[in-house]
PDB file of N, CA and C in Angstrom:
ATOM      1  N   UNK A   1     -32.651  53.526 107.769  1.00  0.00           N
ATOM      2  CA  UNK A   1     -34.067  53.879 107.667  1.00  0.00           C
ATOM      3  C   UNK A   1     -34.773  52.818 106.827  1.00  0.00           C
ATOM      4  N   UNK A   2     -35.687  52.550 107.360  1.00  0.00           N
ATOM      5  CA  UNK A   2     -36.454  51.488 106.500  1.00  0.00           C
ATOM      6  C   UNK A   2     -38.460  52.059 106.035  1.00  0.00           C
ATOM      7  N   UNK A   3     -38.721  51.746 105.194  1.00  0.00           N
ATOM      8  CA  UNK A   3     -39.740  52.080 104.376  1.00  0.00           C
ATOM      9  C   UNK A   3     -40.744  50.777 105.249  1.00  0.00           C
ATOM     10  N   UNK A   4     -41.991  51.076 105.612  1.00  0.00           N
ATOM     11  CA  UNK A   4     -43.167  50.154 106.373  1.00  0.00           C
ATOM     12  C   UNK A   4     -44.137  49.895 105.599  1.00  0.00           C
ATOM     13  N   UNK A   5     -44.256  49.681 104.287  1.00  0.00           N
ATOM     14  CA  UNK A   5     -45.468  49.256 103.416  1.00  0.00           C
ATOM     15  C   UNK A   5     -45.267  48.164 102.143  1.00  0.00           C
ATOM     16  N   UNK A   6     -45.835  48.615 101.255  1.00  0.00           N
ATOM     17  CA  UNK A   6     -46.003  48.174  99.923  1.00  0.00           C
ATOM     18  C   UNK A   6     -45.673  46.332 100.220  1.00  0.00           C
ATOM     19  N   UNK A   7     -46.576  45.642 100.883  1.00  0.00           N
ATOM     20  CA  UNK A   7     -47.091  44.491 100.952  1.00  0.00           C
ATOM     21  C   UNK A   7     -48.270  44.166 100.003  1.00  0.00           C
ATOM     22  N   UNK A   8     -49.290  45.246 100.119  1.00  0.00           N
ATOM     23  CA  UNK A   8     -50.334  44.648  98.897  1.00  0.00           C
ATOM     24  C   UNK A   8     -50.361  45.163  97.803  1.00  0.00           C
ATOM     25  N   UNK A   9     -49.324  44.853  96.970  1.00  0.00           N
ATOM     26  CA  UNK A   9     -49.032  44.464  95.873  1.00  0.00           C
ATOM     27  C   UNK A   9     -49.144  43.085  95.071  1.00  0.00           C
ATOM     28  N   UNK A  10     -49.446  42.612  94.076  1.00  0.00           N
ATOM     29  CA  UNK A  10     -49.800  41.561  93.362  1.00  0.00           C
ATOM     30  C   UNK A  10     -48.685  40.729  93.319  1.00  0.00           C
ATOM     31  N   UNK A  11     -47.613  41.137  93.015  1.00  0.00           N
ATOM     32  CA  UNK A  11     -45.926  40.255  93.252  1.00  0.00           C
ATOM     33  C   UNK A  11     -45.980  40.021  94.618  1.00  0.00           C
ATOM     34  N   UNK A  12     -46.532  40.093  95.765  1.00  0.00           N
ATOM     35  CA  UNK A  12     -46.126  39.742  96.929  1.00  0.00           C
ATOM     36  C   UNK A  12     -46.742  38.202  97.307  1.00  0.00           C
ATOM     37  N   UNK A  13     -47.399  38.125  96.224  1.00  0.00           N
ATOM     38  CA  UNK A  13     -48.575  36.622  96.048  1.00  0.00           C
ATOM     39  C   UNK A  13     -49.627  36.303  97.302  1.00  0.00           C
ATOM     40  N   UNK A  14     -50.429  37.556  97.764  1.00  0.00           N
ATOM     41  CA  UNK A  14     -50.924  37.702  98.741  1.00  0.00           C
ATOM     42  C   UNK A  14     -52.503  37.258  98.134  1.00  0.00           C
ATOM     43  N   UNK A  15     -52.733  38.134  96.865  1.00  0.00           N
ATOM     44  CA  UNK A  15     -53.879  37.781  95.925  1.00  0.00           C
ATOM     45  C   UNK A  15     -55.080  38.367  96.550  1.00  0.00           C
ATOM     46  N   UNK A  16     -55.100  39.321  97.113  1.00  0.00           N
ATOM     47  CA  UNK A  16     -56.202  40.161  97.948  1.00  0.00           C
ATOM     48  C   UNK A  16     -57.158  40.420  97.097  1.00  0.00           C
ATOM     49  N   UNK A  17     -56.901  40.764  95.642  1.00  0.00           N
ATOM     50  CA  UNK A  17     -57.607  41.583  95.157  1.00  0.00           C
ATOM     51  C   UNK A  17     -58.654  40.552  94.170  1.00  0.00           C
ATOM     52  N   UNK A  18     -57.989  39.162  94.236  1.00  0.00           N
ATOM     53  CA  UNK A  18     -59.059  38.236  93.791  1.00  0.00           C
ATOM     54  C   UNK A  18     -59.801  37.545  94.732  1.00  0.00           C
ATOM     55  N   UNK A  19     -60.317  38.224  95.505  1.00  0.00           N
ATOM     56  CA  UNK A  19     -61.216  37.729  96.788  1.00  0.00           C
ATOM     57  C   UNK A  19     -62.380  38.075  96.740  1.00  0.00           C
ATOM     58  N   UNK A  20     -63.463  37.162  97.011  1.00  0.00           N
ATOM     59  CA  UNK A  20     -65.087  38.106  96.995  1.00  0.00           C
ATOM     60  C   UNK A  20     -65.437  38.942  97.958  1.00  0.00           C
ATOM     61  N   UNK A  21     -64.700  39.154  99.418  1.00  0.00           N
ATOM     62  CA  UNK A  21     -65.133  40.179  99.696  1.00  0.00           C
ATOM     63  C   UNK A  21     -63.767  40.277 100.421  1.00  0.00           C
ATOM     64  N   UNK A  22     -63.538  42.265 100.131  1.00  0.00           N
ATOM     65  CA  UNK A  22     -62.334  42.750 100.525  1.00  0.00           C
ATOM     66  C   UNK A  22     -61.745  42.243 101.574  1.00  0.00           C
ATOM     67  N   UNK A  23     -60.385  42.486 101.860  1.00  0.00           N
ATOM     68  CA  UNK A  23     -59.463  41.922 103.161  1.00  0.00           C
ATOM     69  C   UNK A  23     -60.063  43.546 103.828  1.00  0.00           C
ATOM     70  N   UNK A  24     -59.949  43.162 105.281  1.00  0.00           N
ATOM     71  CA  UNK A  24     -60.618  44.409 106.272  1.00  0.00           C
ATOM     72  C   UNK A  24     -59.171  44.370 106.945  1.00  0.00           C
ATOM     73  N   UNK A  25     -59.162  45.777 107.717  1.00  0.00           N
ATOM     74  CA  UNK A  25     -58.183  46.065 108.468  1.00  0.00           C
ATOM     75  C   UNK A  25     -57.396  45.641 109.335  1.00  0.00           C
ATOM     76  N   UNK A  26     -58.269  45.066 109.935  1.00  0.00           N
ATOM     77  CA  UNK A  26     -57.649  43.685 111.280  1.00  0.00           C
ATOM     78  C   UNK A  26     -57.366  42.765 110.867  1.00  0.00           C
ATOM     79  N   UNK A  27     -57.799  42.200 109.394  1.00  0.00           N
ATOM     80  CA  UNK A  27     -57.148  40.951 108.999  1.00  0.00           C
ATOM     81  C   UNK A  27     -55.616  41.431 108.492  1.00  0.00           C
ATOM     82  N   UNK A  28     -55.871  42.202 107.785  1.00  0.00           N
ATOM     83  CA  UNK A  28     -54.357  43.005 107.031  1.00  0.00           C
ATOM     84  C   UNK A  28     -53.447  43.107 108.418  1.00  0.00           C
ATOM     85  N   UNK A  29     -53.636  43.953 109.171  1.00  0.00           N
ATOM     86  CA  UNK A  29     -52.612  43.911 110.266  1.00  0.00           C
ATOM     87  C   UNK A  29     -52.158  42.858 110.839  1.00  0.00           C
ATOM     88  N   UNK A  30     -52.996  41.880 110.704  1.00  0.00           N
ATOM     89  CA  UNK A  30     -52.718  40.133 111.313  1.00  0.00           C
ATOM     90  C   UNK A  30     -51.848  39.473 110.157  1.00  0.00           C
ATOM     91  N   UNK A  31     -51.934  39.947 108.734  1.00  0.00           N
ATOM     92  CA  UNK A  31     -51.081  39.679 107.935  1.00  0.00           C
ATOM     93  C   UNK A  31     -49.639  39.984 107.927  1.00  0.00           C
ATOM     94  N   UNK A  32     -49.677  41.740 108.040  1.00  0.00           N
ATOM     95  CA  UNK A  32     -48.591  42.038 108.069  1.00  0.00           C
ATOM     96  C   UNK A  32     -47.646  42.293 109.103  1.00  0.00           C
ATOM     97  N   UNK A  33     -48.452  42.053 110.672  1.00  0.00           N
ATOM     98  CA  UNK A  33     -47.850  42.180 111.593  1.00  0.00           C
ATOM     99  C   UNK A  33     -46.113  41.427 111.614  1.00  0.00           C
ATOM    100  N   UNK A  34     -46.045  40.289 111.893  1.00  0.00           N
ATOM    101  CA  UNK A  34     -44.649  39.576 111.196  1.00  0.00           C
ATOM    102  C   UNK A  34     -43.420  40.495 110.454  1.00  0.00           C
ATOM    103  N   UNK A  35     -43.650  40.947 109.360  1.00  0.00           N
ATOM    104  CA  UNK A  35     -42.963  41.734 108.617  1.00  0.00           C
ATOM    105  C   UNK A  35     -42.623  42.664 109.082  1.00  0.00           C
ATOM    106  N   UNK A  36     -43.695  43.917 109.348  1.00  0.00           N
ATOM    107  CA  UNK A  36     -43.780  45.113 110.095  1.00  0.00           C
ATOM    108  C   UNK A  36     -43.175  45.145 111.586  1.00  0.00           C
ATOM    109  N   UNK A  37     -43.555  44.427 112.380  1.00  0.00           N
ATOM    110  CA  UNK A  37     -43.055  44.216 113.418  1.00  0.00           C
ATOM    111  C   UNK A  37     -41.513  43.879 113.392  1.00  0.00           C
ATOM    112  N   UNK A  38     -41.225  42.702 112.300  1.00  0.00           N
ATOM    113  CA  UNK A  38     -39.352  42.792 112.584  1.00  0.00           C
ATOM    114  C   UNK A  38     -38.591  44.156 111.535  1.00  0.00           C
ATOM    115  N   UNK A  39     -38.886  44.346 110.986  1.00  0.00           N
ATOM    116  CA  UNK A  39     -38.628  45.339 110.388  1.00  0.00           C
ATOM    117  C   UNK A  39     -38.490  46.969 111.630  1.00  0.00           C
ATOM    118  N   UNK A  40     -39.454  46.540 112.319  1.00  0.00           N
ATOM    119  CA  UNK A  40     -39.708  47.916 113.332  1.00  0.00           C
ATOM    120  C   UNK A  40     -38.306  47.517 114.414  1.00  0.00           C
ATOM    121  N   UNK A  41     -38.622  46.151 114.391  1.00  0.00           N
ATOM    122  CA  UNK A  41     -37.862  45.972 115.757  1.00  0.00           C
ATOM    123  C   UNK A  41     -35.576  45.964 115.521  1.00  0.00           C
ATOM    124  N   UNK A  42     -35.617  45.517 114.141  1.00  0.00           N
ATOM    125  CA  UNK A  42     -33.999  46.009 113.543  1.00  0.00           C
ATOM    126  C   UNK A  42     -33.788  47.081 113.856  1.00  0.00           C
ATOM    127  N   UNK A  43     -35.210  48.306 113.245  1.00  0.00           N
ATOM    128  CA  UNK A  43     -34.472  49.541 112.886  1.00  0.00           C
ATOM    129  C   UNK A  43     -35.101  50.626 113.992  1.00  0.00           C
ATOM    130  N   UNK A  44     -35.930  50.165 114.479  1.00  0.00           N
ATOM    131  CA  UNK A  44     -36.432  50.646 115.431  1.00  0.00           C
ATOM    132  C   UNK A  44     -37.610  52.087 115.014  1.00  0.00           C
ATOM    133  N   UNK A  45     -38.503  52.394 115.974  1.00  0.00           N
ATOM    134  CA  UNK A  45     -39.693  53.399 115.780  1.00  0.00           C
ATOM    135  C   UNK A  45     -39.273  54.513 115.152  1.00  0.00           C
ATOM    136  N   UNK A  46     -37.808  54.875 115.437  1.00  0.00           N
ATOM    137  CA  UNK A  46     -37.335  56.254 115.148  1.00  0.00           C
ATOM    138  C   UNK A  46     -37.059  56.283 113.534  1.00  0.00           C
ATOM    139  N   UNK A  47     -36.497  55.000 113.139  1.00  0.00           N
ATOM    140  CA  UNK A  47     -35.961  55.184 111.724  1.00  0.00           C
ATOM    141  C   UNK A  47     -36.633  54.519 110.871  1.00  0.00           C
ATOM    142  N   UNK A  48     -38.104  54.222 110.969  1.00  0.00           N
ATOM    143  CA  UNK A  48     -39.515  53.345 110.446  1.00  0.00           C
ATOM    144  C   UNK A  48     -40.421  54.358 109.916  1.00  0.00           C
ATOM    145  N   UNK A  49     -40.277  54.205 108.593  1.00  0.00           N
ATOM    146  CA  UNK A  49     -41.222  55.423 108.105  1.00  0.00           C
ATOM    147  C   UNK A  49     -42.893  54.472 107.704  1.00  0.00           C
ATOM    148  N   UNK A  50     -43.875  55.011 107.853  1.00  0.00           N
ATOM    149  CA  UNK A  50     -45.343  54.002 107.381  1.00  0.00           C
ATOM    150  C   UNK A  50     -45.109  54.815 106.166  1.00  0.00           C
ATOM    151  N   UNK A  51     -45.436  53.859 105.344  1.00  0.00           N
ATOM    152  CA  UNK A  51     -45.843  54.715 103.527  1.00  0.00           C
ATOM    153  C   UNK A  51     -46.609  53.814 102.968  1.00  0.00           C
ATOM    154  N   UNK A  52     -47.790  54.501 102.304  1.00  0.00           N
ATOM    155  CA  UNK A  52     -48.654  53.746 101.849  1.00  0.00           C
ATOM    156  C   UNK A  52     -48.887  52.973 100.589  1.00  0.00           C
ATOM    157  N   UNK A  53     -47.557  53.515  99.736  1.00  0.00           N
ATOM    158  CA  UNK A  53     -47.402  53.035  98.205  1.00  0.00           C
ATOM    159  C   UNK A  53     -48.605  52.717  97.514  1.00  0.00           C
ATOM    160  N   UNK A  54     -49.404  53.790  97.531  1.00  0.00           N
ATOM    161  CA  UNK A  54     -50.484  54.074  96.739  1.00  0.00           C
ATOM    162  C   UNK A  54     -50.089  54.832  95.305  1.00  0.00           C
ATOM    163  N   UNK A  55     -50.926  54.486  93.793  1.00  0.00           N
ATOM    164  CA  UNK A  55     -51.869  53.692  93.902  1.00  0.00           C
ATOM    165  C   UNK A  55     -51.463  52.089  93.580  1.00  0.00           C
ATOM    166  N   UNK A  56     -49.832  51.916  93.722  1.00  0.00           N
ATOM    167  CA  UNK A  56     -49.772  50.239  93.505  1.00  0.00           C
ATOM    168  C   UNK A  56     -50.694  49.142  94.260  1.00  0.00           C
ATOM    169  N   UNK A  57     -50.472  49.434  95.852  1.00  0.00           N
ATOM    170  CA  UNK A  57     -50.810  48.867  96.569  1.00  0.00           C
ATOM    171  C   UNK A  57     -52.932  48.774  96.608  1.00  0.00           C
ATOM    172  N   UNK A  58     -53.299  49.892  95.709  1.00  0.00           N
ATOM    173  CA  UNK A  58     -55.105  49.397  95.837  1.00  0.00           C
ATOM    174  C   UNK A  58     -55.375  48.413  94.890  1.00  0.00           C
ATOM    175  N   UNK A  59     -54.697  47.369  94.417  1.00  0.00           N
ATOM    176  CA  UNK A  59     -55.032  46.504  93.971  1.00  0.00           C
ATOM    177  C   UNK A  59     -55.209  45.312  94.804  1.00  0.00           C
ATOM    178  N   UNK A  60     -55.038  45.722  95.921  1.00  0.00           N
ATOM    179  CA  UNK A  60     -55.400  44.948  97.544  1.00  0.00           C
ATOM    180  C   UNK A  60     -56.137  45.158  98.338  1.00  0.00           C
ATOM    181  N   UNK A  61     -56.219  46.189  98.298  1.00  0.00           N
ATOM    182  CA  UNK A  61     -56.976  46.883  99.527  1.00  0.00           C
ATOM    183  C   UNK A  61     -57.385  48.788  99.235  1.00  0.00           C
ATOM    184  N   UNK A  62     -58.043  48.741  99.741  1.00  0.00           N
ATOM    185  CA  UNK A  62     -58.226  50.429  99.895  1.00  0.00           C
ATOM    186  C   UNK A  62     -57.289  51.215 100.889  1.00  0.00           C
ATOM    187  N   UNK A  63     -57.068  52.607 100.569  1.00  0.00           N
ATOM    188  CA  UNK A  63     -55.898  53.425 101.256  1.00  0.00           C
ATOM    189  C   UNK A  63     -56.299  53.179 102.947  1.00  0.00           C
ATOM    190  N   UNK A  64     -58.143  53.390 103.178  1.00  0.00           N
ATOM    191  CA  UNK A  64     -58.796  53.635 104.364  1.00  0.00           C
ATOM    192  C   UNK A  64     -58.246  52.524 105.133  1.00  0.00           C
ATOM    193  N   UNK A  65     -58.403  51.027 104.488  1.00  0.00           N
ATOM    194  CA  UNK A  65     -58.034  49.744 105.482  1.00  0.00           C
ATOM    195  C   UNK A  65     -56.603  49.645 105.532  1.00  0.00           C
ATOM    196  N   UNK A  66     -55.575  50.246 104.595  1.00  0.00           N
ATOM    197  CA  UNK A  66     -55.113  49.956 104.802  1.00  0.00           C
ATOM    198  C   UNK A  66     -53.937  50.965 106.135  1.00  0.00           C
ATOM    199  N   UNK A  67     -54.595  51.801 106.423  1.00  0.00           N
ATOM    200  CA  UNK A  67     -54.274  53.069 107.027  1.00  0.00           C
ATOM    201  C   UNK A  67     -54.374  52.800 108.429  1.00  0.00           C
ATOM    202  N   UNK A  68     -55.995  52.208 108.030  1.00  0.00           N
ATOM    203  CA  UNK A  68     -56.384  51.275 109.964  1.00  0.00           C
ATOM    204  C   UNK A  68     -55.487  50.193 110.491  1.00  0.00           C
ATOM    205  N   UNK A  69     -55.089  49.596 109.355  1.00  0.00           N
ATOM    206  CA  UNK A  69     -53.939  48.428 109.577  1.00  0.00           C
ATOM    207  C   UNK A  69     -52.781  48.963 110.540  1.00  0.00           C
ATOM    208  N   UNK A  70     -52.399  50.211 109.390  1.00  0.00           N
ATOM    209  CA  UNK A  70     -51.278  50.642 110.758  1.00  0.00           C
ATOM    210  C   UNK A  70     -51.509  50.938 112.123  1.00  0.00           C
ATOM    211  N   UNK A  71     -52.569  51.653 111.871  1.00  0.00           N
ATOM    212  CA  UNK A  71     -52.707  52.066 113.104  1.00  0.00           C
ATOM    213  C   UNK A  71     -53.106  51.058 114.052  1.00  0.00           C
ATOM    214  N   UNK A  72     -53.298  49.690 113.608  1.00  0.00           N
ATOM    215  CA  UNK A  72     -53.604  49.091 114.178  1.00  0.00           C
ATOM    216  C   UNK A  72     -52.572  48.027 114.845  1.00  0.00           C
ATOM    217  N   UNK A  73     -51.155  48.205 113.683  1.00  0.00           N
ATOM    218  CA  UNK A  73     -50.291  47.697 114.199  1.00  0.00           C
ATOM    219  C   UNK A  73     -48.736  48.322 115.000  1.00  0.00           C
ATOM    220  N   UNK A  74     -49.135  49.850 114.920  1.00  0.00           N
ATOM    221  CA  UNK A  74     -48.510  50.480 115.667  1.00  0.00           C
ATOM    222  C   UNK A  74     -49.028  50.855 116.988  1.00  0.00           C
ATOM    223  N   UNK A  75     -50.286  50.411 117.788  1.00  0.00           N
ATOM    224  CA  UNK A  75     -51.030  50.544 118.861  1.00  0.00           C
ATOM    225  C   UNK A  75     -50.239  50.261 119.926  1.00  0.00           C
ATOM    226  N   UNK A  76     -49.091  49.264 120.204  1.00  0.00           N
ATOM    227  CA  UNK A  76     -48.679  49.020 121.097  1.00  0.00           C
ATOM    228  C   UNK A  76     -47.331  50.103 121.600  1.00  0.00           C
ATOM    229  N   UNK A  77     -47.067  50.728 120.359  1.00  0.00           N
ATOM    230  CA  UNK A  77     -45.922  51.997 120.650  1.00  0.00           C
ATOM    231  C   UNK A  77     -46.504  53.250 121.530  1.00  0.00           C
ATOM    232  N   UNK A  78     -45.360  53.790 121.725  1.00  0.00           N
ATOM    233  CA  UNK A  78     -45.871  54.866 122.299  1.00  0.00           C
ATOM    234  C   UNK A  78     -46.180  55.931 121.267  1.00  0.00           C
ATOM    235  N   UNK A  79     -46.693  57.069 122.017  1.00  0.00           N
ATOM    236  CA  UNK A  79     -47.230  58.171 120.600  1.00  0.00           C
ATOM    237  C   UNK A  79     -46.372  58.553 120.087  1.00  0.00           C
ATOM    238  N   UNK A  80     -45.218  58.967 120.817  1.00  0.00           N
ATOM    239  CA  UNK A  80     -43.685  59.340 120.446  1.00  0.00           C
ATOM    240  C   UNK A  80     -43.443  58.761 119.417  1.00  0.00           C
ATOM    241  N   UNK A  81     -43.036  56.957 119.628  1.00  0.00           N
ATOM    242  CA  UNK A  81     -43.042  56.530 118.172  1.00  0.00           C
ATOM    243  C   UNK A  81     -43.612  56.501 117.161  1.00  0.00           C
ATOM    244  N   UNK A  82     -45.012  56.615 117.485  1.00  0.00           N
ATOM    245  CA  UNK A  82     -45.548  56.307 116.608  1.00  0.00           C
ATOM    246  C   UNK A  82     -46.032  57.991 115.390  1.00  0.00           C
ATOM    247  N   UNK A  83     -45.709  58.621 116.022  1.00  0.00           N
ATOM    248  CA  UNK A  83     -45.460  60.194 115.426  1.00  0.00           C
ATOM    249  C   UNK A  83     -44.481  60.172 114.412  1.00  0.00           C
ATOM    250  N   UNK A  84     -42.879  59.446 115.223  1.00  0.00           N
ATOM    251  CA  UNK A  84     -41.800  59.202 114.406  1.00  0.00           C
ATOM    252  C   UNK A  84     -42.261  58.773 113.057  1.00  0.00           C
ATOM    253  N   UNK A  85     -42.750  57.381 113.323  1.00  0.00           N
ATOM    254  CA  UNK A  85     -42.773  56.104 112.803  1.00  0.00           C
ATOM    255  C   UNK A  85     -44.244  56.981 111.424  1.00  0.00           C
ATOM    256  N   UNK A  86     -45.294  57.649 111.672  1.00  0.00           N
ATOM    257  CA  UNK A  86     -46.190  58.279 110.512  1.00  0.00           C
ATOM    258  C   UNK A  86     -45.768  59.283 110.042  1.00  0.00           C
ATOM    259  N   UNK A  87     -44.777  59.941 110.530  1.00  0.00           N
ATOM    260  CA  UNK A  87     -44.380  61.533 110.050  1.00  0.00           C
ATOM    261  C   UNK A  87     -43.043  62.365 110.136  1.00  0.00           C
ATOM    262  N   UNK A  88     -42.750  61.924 111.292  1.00  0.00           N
ATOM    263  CA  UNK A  88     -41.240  62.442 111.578  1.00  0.00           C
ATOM    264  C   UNK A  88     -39.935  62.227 111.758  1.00  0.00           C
ATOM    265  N   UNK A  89     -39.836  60.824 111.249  1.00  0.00           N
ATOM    266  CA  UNK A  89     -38.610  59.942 110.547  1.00  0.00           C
ATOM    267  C   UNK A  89     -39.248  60.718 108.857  1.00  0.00           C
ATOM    268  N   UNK A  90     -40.244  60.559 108.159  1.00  0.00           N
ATOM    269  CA  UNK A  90     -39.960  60.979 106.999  1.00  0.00           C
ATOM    270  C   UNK A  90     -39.538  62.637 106.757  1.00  0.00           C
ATOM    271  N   UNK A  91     -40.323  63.346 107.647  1.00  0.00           N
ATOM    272  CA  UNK A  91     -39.835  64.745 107.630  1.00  0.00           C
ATOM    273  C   UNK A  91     -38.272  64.868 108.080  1.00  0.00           C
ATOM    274  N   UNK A  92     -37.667  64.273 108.612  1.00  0.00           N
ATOM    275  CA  UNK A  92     -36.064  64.166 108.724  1.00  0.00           C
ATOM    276  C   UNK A  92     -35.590  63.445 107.586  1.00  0.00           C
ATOM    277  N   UNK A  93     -35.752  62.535 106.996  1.00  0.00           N
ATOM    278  CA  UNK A  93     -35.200  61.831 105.702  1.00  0.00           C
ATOM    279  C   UNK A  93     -35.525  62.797 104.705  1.00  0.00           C
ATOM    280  N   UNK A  94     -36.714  63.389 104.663  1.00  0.00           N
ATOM    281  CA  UNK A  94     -36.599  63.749 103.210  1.00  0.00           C
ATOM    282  C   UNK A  94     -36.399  65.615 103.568  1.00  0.00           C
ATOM    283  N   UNK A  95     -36.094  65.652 104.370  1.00  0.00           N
ATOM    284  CA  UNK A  95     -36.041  67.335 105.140  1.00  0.00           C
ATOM    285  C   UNK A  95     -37.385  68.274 104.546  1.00  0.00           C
ATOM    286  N   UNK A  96     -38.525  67.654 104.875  1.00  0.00           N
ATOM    287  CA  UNK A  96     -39.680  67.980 104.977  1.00  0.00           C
ATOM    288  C   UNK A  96     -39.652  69.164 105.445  1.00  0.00           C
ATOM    289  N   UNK A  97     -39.638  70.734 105.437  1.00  0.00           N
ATOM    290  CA  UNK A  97     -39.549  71.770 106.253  1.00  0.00           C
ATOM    291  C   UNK A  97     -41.478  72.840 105.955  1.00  0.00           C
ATOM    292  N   UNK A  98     -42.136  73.420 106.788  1.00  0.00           N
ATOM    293  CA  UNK A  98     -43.115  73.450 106.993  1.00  0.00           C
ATOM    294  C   UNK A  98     -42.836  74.960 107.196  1.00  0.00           C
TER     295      UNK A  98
END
């Protein structure tokens, strides 16, 4: 199982947060596509959890862009995965019961 976030963080030397105007969603996904994408493609949709590692990660970006990101870089999956991949790989890892 692999964890799909915590890129904008300040150790990642991305430096988002010293920019004059915020990184937007489509740029972030164009960032992190690379990463996200091989990461998806080892472990695949089923065992890819998205996590937003908030509040480390708003020293980059906001939760909102960075939320669109995914969704922007999970668009090409199917819903199946991509259900897995936001909710139901973590509700099986962490036995999430409802």
């Amino acid at each position: 199982v692999v964890k799909l976030g915590g890129i904008g963080q300040r150790r990642t030397g991305y430096n988002w947060y010293a920019r004059d105007k915020p990184i937007g969603s489509e740029e972030l996904a164009g960032l992190m596509s690379p990463y996200m994408n091989y990461a998806i493609e080892q472990f695949g949709p089923d065992r890819g959890m998205i996590e937003s590692n908030f509040p480390p990660d708003k020293v980059g970006h906001s939760y909102n862009i960075l939320y669109n990101a995914f969704k922007r870089l999970t668009k090409r999956y199917s819903a199946t995965e991509r259900a897995a991949m936001f909710q139901g790989t973590a509700e099986r890892v962490y036995r999430v019961v409802y």
